[in-house]
Protein backbone atom coordinates (compact mmCIF):
# COMPACT_ATOMS: atom_id res chain seq x y z
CA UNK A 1 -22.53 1.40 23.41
CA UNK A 2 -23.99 2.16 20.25
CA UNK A 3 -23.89 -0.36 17.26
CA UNK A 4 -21.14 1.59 15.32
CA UNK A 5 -18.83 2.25 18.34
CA UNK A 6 -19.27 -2.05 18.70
CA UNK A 7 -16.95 -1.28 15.55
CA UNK A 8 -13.74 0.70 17.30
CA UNK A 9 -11.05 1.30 14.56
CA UNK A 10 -8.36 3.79 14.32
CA UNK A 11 -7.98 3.72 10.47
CA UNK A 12 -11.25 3.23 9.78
CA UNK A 13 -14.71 5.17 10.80
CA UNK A 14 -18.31 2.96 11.08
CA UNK A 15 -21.52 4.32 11.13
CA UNK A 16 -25.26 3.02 10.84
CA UNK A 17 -26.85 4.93 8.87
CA UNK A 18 -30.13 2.97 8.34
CA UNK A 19 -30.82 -0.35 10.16
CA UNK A 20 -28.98 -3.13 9.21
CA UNK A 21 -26.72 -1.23 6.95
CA UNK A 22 -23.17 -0.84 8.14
CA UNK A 23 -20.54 1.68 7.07
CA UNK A 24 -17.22 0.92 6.63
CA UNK A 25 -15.05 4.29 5.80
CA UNK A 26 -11.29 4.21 5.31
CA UNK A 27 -9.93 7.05 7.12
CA UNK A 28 -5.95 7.23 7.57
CA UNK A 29 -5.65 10.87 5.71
CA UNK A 30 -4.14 12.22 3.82
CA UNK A 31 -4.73 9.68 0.92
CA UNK A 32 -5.44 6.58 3.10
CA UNK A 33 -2.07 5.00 1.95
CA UNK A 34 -2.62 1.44 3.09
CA UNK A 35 -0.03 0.58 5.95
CA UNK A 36 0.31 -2.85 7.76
CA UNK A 37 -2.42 -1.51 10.83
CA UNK A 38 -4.57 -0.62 8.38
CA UNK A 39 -4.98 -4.14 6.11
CA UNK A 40 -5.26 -5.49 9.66
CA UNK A 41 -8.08 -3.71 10.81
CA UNK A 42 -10.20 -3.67 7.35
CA UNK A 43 -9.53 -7.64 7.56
CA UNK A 44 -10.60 -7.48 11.77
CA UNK A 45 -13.85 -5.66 10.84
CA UNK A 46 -15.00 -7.14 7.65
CA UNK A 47 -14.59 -10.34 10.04
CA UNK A 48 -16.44 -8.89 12.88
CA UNK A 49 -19.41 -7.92 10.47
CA UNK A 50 -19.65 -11.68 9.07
CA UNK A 51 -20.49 -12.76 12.91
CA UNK A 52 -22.66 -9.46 13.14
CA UNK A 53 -26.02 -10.47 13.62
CA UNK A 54 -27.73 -7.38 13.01
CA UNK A 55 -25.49 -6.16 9.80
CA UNK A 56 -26.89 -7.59 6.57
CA UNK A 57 -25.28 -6.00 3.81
CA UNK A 58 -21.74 -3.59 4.24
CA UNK A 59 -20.14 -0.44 2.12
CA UNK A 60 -17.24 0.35 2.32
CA UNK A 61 -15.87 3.71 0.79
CA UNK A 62 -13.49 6.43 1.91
CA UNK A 63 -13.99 9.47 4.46
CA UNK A 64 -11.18 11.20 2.71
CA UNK A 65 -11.68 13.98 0.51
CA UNK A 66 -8.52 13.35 -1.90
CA UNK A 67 -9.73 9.73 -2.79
CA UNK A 68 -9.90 6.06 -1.81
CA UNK A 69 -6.87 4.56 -1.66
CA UNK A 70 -3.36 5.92 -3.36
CA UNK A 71 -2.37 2.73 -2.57
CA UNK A 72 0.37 0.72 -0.81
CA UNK A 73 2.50 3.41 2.19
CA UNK A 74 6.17 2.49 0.77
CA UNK A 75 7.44 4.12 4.13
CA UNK A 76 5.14 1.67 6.16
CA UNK A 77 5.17 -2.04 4.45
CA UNK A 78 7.36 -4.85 5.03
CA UNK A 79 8.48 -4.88 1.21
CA UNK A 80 12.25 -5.02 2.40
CA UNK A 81 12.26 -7.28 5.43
CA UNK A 82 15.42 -8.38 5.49
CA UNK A 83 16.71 -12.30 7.45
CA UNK A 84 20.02 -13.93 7.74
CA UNK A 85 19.99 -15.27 4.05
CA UNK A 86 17.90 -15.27 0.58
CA UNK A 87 16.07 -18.33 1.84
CA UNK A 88 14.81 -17.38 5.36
CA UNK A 89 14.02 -13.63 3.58
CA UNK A 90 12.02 -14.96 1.18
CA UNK A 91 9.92 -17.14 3.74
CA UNK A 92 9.58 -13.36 5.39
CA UNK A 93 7.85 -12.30 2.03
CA UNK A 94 5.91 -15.05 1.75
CA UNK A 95 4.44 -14.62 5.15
CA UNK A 96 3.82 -10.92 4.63
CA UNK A 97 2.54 -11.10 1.23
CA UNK A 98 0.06 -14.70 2.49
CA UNK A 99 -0.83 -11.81 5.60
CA UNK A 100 -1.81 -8.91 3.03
CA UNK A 101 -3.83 -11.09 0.53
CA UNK A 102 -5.57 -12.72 3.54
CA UNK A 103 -6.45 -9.02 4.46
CA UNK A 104 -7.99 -8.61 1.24
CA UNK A 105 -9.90 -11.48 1.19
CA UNK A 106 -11.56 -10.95 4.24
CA UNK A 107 -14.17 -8.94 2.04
CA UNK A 108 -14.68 -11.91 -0.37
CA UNK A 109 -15.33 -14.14 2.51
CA UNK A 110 -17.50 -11.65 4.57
CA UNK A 111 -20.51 -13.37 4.24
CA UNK A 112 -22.50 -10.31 4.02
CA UNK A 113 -23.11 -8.50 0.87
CA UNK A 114 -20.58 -5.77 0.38
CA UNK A 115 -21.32 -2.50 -1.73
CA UNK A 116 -18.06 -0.40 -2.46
CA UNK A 117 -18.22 3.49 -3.33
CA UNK A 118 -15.13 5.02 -4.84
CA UNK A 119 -14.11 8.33 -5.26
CA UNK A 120 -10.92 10.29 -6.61
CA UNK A 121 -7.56 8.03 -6.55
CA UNK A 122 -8.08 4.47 -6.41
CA UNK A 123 -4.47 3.11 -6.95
CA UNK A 124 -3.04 -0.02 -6.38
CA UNK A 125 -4.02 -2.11 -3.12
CA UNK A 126 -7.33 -0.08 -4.00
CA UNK A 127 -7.97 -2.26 -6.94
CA UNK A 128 -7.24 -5.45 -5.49
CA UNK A 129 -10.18 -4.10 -2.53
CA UNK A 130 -12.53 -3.25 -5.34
CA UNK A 131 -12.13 -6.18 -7.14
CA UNK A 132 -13.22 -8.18 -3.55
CA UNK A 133 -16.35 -6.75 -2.91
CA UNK A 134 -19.70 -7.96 -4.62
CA UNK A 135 -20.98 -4.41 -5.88
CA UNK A 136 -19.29 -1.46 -7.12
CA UNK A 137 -19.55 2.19 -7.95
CA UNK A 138 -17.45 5.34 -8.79
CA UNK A 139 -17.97 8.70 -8.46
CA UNK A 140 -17.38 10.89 -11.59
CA UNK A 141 -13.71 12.08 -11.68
CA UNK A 142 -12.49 8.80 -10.30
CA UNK A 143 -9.10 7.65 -11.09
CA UNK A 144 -7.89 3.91 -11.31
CA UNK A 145 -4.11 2.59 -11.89
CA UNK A 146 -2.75 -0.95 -11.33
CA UNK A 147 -0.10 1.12 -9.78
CA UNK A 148 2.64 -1.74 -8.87
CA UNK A 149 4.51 -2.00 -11.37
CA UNK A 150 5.49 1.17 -11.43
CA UNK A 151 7.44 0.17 -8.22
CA UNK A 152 8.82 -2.44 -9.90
CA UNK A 153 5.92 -5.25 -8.78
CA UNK A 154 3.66 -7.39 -10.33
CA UNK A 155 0.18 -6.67 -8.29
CA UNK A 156 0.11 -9.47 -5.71
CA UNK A 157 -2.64 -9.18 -3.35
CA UNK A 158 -5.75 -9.73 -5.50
CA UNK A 159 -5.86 -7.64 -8.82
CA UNK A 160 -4.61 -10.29 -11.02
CA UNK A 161 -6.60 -13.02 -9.90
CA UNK A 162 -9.88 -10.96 -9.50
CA UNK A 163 -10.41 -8.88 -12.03
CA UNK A 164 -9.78 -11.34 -14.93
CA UNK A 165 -13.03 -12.81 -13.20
CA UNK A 166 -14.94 -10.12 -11.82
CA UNK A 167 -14.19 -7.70 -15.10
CA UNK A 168 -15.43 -9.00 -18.52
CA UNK A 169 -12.33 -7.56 -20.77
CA UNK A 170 -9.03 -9.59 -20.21
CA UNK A 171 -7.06 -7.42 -22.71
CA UNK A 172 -8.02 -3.72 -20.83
CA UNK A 173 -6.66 -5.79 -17.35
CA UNK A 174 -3.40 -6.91 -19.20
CA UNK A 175 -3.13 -3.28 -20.59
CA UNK A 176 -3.47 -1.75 -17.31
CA UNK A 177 -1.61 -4.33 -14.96
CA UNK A 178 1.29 -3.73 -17.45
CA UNK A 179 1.30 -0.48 -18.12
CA UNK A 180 -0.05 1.25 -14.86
CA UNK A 181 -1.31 3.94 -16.48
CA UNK A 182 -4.41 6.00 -15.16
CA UNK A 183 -8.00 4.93 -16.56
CA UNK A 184 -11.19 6.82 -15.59
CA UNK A 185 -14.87 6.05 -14.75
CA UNK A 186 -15.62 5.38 -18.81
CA UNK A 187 -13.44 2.63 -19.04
CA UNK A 188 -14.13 0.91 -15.50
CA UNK A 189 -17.64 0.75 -16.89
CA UNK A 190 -16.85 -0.46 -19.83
CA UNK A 191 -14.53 -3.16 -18.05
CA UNK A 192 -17.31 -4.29 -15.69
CA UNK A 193 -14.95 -2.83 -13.08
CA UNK A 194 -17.86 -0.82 -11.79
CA UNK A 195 -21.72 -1.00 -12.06
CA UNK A 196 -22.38 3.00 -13.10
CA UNK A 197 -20.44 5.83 -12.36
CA UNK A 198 -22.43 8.53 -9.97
CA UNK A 199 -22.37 12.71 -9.69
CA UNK A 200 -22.19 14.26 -6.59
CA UNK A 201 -19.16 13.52 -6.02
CA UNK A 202 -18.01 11.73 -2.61
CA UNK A 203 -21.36 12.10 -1.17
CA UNK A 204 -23.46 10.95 -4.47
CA UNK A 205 -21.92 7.80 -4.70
CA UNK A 206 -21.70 6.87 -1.25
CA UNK A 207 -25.87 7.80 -1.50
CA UNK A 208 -25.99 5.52 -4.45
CA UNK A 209 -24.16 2.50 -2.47
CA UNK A 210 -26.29 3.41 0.40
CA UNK A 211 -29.26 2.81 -1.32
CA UNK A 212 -28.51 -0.18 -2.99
CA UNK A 213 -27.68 -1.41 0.24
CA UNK A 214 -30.76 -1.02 1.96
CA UNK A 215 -32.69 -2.52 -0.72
CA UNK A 216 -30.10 -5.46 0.12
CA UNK A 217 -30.57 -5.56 3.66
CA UNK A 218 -34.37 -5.62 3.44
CA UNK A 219 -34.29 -9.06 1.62
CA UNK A 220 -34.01 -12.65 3.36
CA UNK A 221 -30.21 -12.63 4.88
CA UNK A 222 -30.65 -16.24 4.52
CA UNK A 223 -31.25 -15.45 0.58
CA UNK A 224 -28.15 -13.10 0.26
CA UNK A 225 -26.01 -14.91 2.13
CA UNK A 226 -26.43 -17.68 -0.25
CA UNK A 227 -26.48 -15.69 -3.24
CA UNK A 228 -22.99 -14.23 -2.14
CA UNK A 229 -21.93 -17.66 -1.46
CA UNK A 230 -22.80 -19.56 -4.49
CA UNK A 231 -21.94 -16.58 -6.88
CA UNK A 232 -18.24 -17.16 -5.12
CA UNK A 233 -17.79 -20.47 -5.20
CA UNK A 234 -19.44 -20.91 -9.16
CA UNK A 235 -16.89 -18.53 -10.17
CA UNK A 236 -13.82 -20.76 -9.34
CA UNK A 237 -15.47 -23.51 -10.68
CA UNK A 238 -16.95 -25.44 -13.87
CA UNK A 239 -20.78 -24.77 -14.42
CA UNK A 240 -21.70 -28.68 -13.60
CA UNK A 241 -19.50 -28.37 -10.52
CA UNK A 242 -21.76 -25.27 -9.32
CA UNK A 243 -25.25 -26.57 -9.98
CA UNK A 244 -24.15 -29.73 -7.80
CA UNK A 245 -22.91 -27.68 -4.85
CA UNK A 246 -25.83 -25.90 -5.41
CA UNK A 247 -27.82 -28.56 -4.79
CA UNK A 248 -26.27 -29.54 -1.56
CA UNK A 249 -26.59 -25.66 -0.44
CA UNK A 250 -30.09 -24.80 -0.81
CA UNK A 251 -31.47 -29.04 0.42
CA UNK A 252 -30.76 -26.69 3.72
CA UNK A 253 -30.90 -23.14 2.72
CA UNK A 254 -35.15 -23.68 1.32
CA UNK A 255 -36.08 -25.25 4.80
CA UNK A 256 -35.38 -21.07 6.21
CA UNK A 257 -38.68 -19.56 7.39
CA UNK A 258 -37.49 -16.49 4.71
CA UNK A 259 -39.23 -18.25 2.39
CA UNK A 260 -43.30 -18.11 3.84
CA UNK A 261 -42.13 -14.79 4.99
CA UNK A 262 -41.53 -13.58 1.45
CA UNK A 263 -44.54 -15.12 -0.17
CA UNK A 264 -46.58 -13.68 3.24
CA UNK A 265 -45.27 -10.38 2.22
CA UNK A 266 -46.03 -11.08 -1.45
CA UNK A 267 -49.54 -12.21 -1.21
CA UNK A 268 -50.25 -9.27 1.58
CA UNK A 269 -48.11 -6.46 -0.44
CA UNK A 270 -46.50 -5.46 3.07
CA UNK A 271 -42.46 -5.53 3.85
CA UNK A 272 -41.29 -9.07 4.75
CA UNK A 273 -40.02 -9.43 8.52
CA UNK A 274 -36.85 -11.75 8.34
CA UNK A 275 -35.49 -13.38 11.36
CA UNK A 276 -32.29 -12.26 12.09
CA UNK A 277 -29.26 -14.97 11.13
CA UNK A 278 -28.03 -16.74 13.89
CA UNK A 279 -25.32 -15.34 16.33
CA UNK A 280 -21.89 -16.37 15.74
């Protein structure tokens, strides 16, 4: 079995293209409209490549041509479960909309590194995935909505708690989140949304978060596993509160061997070897 077929999906296609590098590709055409099966299996993989001993850094982008994501499949989500009485029907919500964002959040908590490359429509549920992972880029054309409530919805799987944090411009997220209208690459840059917007096209950006990635994967996993880590937690907490946890982190994290490997490599201008992280 080869490393990407470890990585068996219906909705979504893996690949390896350079070592330690994986490829996560949504791929439920013809827009990859985001059904039940589909949250489930980006959550079951982005879990799977936490454990994943030999991935160090993830992107995750789109094998369809039209775009990312258009969003949530109305004809495929639980919106309208329906129980006995308002009571027991709105515990059904809550247990579907608890399942979704736990989905989503299964990128934040990958503790991996995760690039994402975007191309064409990247609606709804695509926003709330975006604003989970730790890098992001868009290809030119790209175009972004906070689509829900157009349906009527406030966005409730990610959008409004992330991107007030990950984004540096509170009133272009209020604009958007109540408006839904359609913003391009300009304005996600200028949002923090994204890191750079990319030519080429499909292809060009998923290049772009490809080699980003590698340059990822070839430092100290021990290093960007903290890095992820600490950049999480000091962003839901008070500056004092994340130098202390800090603290307690690395009185661990600095005993790695990553550390002699990288001044080795330093002093002797060759690649650092890492040890791989332990097997979960």
């Amino acid at each position: 079995m080869t490393r990407a077929a470890a990585y068996a999906y219906s909705l979504l296609r893996a690949s390896v293209p350079s070592p330690d590098v994986l490829v996560l590709a949504l791929a439920r055409p013809p827009v990859n409209a985001f059904s039940t099966d589909l949250f489930a299996q980006l959550r079951d993989a982005f879990a799977q490549a936490s454990r994943d001993e030999d991935v160090r850094c993830v992107v995750l982008t789109s094998d369809v041509g039209k775009g990312f994501t258009a969003g949530l499949d109305l004809h495929a989500s639980d919106l309208m479960r329906q129980a006995s009485d308002p009571a027991r029907t709105a515990l059904l919500l809550r247990d579907h909309i608890d399942h979704l964002q736990r989905c989503v959040s299964a990128i934040q908590d990958c503790e991996k590194p995760v690039v994402c490359a975007v191309h064409g429509l990247c609606f709804g549920a695509g926003i709330d995935i975006m604003s989970a992972c730790d890098v992001r880029y868009c290809a030119e054309g790209s175009i972004f909505s906070i689509k829900e409530v157009d349906i009527g919805l406030a966005a409730d799987i990610g959008s409004l708690q992330r991107l007030p944090k990950v984004t540096g411009n509170a009133s272009l997220v209020a604009e958007y989140a109540l408006t839904a209208r359609n913003f391009g690459p300009p304005e996600a840059e200028r949002m923090g949304l994204v890191s750079a917007t990319v030519g080429g096209g499909k292809d060009g950006v998923r290049d772009k978060a490809l080699e980003v990635a590698r340059v990822i994967a070839s430092k100290s996993p021990i290093a960007t596993l903290s890095t992820k880590h600490l950049l999480n937690y000091s962003r839901e907490h008070t500056v004092q509160e994340g130098l202390q946890y800090t603290q307690a982190w690395n009185m661990a994290m600095i005993q790695a061997s990553d550390i002699p490997a990288a001044f080795e490599a330093f002093a002797t201008k060759k690649p650092a070897k890492f040890e791989k992280l332990a097997k979960l």
